[in-house]
Protein backbone atom coordinates (compact mmCIF):
# COMPACT_ATOMS: atom_id res chain seq x y z
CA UNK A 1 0.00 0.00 0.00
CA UNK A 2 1.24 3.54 -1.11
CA UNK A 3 1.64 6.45 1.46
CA UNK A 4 -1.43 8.62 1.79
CA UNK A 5 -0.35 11.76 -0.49
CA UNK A 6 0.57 15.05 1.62
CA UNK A 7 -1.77 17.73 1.21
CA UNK A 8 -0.70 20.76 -0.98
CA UNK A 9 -0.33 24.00 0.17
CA UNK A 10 -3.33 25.03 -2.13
CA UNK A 11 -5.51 21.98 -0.73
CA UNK A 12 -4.59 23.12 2.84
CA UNK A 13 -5.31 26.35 2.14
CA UNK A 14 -8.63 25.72 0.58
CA UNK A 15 -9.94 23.98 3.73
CA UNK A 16 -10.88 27.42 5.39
CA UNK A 17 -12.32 30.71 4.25
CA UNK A 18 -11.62 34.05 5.55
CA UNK A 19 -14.10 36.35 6.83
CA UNK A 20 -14.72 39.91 5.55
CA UNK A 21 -16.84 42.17 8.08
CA UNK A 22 -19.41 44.62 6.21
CA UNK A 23 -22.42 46.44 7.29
CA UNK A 24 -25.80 45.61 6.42
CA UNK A 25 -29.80 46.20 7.06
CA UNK A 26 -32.09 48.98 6.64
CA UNK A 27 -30.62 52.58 5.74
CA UNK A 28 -30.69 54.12 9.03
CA UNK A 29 -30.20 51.05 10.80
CA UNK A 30 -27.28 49.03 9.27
CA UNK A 31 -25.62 46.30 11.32
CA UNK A 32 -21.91 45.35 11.20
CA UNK A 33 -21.60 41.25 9.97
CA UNK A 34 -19.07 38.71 9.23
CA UNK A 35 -19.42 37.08 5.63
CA UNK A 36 -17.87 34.32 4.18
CA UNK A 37 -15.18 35.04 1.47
CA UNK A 38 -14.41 32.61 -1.51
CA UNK A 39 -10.92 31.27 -2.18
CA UNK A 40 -10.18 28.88 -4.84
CA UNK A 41 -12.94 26.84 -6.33
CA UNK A 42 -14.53 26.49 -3.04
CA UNK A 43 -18.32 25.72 -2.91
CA UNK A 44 -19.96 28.70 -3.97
CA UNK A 45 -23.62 27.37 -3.61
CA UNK A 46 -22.70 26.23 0.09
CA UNK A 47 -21.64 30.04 0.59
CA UNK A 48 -24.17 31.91 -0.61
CA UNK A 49 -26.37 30.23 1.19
CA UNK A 50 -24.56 30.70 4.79
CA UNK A 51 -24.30 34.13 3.58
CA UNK A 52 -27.60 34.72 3.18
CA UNK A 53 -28.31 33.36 6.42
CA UNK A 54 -25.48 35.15 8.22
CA UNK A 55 -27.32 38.40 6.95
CA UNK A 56 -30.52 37.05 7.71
CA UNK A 57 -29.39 37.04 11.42
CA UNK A 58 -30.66 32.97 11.08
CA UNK A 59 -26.66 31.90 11.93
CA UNK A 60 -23.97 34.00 14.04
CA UNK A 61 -20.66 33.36 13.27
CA UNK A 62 -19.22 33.08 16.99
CA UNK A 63 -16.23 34.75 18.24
CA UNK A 64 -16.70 37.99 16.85
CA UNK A 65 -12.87 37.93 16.91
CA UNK A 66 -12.92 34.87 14.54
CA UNK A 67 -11.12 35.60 11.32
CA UNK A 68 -11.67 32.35 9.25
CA UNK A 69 -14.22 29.36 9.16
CA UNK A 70 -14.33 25.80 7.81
CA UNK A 71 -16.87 23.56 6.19
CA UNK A 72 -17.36 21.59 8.93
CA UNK A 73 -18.16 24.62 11.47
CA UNK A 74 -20.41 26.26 9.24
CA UNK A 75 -22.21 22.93 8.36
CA UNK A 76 -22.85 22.13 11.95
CA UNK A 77 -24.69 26.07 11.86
CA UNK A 78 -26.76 25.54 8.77
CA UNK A 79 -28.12 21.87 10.34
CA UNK A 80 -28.85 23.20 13.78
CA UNK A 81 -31.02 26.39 11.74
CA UNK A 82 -32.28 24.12 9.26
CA UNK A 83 -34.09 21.71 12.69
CA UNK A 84 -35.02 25.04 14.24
CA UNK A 85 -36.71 26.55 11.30
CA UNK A 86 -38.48 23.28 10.51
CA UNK A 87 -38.68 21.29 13.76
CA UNK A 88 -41.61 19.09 12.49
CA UNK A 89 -40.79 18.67 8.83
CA UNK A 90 -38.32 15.76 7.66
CA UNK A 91 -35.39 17.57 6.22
CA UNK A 92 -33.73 14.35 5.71
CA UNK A 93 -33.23 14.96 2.14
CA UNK A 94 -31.65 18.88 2.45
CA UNK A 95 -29.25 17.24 5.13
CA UNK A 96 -28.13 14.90 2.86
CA UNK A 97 -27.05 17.07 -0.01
CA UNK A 98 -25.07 19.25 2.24
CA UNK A 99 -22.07 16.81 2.07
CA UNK A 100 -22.06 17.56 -1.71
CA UNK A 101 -22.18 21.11 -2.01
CA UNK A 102 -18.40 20.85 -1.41
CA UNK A 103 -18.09 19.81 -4.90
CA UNK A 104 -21.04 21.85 -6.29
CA UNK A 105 -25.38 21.51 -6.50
CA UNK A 106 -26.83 20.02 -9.58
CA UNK A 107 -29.49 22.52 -10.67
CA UNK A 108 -31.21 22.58 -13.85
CA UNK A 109 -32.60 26.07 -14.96
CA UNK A 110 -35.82 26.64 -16.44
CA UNK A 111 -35.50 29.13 -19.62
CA UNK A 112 -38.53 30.81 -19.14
CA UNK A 113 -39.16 32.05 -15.65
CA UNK A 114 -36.07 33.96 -12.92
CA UNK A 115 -37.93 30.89 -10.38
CA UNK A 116 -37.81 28.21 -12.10
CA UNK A 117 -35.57 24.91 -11.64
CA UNK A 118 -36.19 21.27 -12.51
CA UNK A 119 -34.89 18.61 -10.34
CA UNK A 120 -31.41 17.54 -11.12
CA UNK A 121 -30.04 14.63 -9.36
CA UNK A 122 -32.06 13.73 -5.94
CA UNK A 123 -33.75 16.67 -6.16
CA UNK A 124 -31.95 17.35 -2.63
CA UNK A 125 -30.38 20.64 -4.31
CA UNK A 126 -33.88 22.04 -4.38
CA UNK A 127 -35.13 20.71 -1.12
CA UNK A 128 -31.92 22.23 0.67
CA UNK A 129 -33.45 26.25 -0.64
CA UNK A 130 -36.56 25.27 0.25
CA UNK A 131 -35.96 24.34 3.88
CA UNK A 132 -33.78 27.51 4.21
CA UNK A 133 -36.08 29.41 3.37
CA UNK A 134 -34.18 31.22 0.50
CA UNK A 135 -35.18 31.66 -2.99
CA UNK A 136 -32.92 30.57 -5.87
CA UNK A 137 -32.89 32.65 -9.20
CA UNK A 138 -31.24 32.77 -12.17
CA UNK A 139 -31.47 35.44 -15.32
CA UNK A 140 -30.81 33.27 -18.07
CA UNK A 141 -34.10 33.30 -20.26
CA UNK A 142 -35.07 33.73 -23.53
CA UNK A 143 -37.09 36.57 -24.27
CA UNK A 144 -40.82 35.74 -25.81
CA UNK A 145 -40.37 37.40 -28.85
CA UNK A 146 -37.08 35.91 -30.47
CA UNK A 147 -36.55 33.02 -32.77
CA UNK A 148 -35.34 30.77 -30.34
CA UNK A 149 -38.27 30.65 -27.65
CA UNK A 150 -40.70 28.43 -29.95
CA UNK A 151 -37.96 25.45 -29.54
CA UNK A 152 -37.41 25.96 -26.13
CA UNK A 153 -40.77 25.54 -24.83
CA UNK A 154 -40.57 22.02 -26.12
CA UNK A 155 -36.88 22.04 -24.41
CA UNK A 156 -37.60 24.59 -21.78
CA UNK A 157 -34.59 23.85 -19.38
CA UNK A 158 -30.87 23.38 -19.72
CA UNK A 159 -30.74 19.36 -19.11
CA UNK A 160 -33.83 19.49 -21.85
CA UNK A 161 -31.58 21.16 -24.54
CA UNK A 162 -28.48 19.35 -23.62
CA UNK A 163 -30.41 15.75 -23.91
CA UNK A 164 -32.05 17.28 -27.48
CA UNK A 165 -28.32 18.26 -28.96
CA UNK A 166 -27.13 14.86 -28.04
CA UNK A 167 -29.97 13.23 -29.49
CA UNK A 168 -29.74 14.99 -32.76
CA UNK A 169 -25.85 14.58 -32.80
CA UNK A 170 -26.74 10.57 -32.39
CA UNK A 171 -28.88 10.37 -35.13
CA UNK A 172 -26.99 12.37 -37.86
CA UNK A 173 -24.09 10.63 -36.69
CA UNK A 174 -22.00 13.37 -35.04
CA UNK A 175 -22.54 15.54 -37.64
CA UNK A 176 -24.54 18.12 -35.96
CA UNK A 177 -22.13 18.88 -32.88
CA UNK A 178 -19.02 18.88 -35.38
CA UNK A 179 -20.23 21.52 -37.74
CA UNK A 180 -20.40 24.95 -37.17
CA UNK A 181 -23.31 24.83 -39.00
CA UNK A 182 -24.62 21.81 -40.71
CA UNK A 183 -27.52 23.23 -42.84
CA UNK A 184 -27.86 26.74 -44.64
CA UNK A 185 -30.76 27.90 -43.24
CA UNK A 186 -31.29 28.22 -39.57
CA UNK A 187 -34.48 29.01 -37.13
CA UNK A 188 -37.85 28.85 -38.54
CA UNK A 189 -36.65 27.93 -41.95
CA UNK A 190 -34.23 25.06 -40.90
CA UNK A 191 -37.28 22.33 -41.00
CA UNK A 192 -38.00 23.16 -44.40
CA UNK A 193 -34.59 22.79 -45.46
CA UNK A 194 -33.23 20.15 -43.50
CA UNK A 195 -32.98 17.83 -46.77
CA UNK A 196 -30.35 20.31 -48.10
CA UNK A 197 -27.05 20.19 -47.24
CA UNK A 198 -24.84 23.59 -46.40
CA UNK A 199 -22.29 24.20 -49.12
CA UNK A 200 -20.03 24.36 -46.03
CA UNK A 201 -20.03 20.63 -44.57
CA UNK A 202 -17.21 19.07 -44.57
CA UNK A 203 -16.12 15.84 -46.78
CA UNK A 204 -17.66 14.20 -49.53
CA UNK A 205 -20.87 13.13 -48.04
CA UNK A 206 -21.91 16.41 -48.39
CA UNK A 207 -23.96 16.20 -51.50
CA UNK A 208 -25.95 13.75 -49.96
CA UNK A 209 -26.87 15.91 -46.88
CA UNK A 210 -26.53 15.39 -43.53
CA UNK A 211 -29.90 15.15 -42.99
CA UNK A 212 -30.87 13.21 -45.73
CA UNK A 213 -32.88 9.85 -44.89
CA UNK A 214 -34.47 11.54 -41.87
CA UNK A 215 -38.29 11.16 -40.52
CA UNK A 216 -40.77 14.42 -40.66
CA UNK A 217 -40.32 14.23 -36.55
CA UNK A 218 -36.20 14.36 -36.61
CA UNK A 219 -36.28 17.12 -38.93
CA UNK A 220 -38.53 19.25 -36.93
CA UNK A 221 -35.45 17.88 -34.04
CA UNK A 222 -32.88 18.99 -36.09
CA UNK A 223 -34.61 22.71 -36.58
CA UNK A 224 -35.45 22.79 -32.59
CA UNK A 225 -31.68 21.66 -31.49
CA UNK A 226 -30.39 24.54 -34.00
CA UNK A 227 -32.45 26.92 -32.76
CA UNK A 228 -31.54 25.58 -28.90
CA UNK A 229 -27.87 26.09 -29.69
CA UNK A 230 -27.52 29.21 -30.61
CA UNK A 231 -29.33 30.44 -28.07
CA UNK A 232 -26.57 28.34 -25.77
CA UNK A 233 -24.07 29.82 -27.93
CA UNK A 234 -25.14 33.32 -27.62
CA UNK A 235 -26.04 33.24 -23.81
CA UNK A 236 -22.86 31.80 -22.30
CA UNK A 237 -22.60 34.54 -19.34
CA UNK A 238 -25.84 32.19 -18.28
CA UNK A 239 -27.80 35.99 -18.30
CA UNK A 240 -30.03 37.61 -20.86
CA UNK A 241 -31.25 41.22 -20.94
CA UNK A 242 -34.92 39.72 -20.97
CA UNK A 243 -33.27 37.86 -17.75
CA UNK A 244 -31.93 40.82 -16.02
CA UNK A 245 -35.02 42.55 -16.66
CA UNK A 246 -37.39 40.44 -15.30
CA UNK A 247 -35.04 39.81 -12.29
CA UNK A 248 -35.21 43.30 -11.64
CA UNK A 249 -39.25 43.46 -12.24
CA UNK A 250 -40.11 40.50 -9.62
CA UNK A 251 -37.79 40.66 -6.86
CA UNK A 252 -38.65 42.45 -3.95
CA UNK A 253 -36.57 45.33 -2.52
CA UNK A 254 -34.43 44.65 0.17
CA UNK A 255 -34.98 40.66 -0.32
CA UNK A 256 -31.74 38.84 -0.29
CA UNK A 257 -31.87 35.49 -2.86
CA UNK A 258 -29.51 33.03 -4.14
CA UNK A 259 -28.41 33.62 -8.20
CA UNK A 260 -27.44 31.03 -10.16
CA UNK A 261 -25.10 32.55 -13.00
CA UNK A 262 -21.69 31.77 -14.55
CA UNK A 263 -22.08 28.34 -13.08
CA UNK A 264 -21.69 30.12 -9.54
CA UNK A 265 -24.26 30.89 -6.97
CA UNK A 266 -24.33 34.59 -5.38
CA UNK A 267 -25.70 36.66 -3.09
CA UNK A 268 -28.07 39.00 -4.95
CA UNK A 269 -29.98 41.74 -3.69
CA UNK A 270 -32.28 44.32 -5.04
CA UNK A 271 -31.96 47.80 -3.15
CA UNK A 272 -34.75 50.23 -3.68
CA UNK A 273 -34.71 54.33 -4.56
CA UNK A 274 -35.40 54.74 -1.23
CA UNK A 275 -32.46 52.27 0.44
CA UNK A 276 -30.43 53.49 -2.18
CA UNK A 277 -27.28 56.11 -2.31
CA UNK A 278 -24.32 57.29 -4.55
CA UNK A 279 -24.90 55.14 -7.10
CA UNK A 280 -28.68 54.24 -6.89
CA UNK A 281 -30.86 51.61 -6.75
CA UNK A 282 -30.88 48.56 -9.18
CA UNK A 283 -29.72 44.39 -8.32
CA UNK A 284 -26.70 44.44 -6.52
CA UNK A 285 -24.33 40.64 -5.76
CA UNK A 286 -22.08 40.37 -2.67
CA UNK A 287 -18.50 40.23 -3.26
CA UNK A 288 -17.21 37.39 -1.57
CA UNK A 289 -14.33 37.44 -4.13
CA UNK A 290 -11.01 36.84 -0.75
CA UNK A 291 -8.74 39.50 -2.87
CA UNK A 292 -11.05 41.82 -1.42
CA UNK A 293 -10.98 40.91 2.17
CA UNK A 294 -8.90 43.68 2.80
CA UNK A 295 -10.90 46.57 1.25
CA UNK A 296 -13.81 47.56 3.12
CA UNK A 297 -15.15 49.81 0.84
CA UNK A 298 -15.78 46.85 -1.85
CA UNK A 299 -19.21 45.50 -0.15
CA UNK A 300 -21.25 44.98 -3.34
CA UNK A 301 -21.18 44.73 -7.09
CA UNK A 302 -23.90 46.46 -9.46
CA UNK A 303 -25.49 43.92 -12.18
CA UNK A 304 -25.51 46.19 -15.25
CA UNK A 305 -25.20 43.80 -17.76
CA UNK A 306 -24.99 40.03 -19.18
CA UNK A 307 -20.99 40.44 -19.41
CA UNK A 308 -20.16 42.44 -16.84
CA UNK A 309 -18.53 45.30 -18.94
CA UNK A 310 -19.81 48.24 -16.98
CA UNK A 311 -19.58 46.32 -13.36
CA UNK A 312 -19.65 49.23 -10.62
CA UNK A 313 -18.44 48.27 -7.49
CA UNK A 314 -19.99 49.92 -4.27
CA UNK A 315 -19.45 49.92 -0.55
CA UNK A 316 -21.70 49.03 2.52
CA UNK A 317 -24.10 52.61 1.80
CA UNK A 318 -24.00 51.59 -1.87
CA UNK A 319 -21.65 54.38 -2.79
CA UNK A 320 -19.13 53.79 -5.27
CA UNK A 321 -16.39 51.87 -4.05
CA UNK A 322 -12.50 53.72 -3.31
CA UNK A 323 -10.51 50.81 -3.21
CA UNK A 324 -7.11 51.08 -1.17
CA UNK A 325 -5.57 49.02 -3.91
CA UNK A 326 -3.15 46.96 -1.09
CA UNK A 327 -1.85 43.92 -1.56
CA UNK A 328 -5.05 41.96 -1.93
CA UNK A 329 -7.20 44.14 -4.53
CA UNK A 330 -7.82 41.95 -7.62
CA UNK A 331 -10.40 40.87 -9.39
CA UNK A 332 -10.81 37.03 -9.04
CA UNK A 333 -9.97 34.65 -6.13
CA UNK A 334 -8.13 32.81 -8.13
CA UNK A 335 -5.74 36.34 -8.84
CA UNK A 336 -4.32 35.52 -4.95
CA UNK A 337 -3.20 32.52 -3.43
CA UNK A 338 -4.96 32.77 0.11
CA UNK A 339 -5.63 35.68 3.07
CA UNK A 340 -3.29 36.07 6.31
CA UNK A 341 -6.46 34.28 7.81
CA UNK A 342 -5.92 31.20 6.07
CA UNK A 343 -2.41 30.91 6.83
CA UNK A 344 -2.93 32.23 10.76
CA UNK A 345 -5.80 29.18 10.87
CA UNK A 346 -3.27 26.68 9.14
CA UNK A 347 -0.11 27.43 11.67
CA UNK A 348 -2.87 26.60 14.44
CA UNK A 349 -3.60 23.12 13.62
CA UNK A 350 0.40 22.49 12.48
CA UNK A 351 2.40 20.95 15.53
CA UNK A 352 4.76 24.30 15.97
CA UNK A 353 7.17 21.73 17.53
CA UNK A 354 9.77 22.42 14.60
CA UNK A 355 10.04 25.88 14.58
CA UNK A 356 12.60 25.66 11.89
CA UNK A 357 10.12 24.18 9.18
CA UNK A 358 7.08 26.38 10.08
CA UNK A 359 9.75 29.01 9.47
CA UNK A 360 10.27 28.08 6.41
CA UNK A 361 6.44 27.23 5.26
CA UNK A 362 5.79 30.92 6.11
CA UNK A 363 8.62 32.32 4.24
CA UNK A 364 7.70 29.88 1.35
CA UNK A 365 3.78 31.04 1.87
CA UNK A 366 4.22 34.90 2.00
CA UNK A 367 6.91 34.47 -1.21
CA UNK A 368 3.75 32.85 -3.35
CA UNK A 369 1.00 35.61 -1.73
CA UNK A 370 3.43 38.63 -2.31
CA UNK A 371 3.74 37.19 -6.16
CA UNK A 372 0.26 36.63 -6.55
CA UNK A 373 -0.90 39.82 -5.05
CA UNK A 374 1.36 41.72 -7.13
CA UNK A 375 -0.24 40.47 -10.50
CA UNK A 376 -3.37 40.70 -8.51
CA UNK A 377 -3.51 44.29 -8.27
CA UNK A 378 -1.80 45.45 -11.81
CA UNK A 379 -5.32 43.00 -12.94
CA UNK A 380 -7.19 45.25 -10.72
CA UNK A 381 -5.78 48.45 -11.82
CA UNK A 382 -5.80 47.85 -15.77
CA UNK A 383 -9.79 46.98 -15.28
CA UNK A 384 -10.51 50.13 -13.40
CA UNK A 385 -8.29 52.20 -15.95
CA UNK A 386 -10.35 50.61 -19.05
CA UNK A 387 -13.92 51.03 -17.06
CA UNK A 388 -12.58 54.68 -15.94
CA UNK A 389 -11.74 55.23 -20.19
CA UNK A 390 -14.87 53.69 -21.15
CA UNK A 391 -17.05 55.70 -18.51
CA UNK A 392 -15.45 58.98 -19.75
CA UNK A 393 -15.66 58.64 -23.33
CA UNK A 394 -19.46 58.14 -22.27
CA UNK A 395 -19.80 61.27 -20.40
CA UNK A 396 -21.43 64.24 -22.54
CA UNK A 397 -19.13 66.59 -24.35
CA UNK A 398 -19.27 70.22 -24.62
CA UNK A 399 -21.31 70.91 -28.17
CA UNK A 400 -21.56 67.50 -28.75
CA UNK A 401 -24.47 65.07 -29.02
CA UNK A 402 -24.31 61.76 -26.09
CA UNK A 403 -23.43 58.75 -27.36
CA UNK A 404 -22.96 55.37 -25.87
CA UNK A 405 -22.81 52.21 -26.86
CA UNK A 406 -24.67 37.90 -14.59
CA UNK A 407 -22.33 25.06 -12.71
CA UNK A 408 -24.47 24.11 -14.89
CA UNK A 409 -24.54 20.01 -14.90
């Protein structure tokens, strides 16, 4: 039998997350709170959703001194509110699928309503929100009016569309999923001319067509799975504008919810004109990015837009954010290799016997976070510099007319 392998320094690292204190609550009555930052690939859905109750004032992270948390602390919280909140209701299946939001929640989006998700897996994912009490939303929908929605009410959620590509790929023998684009015509006229072949596809079985020999009923497949890939193709940010709009039409102000986006959960909330300052109200996420655990005044991010082009980020009174640009600005966890929290937490459960080797793990450790940090904040700096450029050139000139041009398995 081999040795057990050593854990990495990442792998260590990624055991615990740091916490980032912020303010929170009603405008004249905000409330300082502990949130849970993100390092890694850690399990965003398990996250947001201790976030969400850490806000809620449904878990306290205790000491208020305590600078980092694991998965095994905070799952002991969530259990113990989950049998409070529901003392009479088996939650058997939510406890359950706890374990596996380490490694991420199978949800299944529905395309045509912010609320809706199919069952993916147990259906454990689903029962876990519900007994929590927190609602799960996503933006990615197809608007009503485009070419695309007709096929996707037949495949109206993401495992629906996936399973309708495949099966299409199967039958014109892996022709569909190779090709760019197997037939001329696409949409509402792709049915019609499924029987003739693009002057594009590859090798000589061209002329016959790829979907020559096919039924009336795989033809009208063929025209719905071209129709449901583009409409992957074109949404892969996982948010429309018909998705942020309706997000920003049903949600309540003030109500804190879970988005699914990006394969990633957040925190997103929806501050109203009368919560809102400096830059005003609209649907704001929680940064739990850890490069930020260092810059109080980077509390929440503004959803503008599908891409996240014009992202404004804001502090605790939702006024634009003045970042002190230290060693842990950035833009992604993954810019940074950990916080001082996560190495404090790690030299407490090392035996400090050798004093010579935990010496040299924390000279090795600060090396790789100085490093890191460093390309951290010249990524940090070049986006504010290009948002700062594109924000100006938007700005209205002196005798000039304005112009200007948010895991899925």
């Amino acid at each position: 039998m081999s040795e057990p392998e050593a854990p990495t320094i990442q792998s260590s690292a990624a055991e615990v997350w740091g916490l980032k204190e912020i303010r929170y609550g009603p405008k004249d009555n905000k409330k300082a709170f502990k949130v849970i930052t993100q390092n890694f690939n850690g399990p965003c859905s398990f996250i947001a959703i201790c976030n969400i109750l850490i806000l809620r004032g449904d878990i306290v992270i205790e000491p208020r001194e305590r600078k980092s948390v694991s998965y095994e602390f905070l799952s002991q919280l969530v259990a113990e509110s989950l049998l409070l909140r529901s003392p009479e209701v088996d939650i058997s299946d939510a406890l359950s699928i706890m374990p596996l939001t380490q490694r991420g929640m199978d949800l299944n989006p529905v395309f045509t309503s912010p609320t809706a998700f199919r069952p993916g897996g147990s259906g454990g994912e689903l029962k876990l929100f519900q007994h929590v009490g927190i609602k799960l939303v996503h933006g990615w929908l197809v608007d009503p009016g485009s070419q695309e929605a007709t096929a996707l009410e037949r495949s109206p959620d993401y495992d629906a569309a996936a399973a309708l590509i495949a099966e299409v790929d199967h039958f014109t023998h892996g022709q569909f999923v190779v090709e760019e684009n197997p037939f001329e015509d696409e949409g509402e006229g792709a049915q019609a001319n499924a029987a003739s072949p693009s002057s594009s596809s590859a090798g000589p079985s061209s002329s016959s067509g790829a979907a020559a020999g096919l039924s009336q009923e795989q033809q009208g497949k063929v025209a719905d799975a071209i129709a449901v890939r583009e409409f992957l193709q074109h949404t892969q940010s996982q948010l429309t504008y018909h998705g942020l709009f309706q997000l920003a039409s049903t949600l309540e102000p003030g109500e804190l919810v879970a988005l699914f986006r990006n394969s990633h959960l957040s925190v997103l909330l929806k501050v109203g004109e009368d919560s809102a300052e400096g830059v005003g109200a609209g649907l704001y996420t929680l940064v739990t990015d850890q490069v930020f655990i260092k810059e109080p005044s980077v509390v929440w991010e503004r959803l503008e837009d599908v891409d996240g082009g014009w992202s404004t980020f804001v502090d605790s009174e939702f006024v634009r954010a003045s970042p002190a640009g230290g060693d842990f600005a950035g833009q992604t966890a993954e810019d940074t290799l950990r916080a001082m929290e996560v190495l404090e937490q790690q030299f407490q459960d090392m035996d400090m016997g050798d004093a010579s080797a935990d010496h040299e793990l924390a000279r090795q450790l600060q090396a790789e976070e100085e490093y890191h940090a460093r390309q951290a904040q010249e990524a940090y700096l070049k986006k504010q510099k290009r948002l700062n450029s594109m924000r100006a050139e938007a700005q209205p000139k002196p005798q000039k007319k304005k112009s200007r041009d948010c895991i899925v398995m």
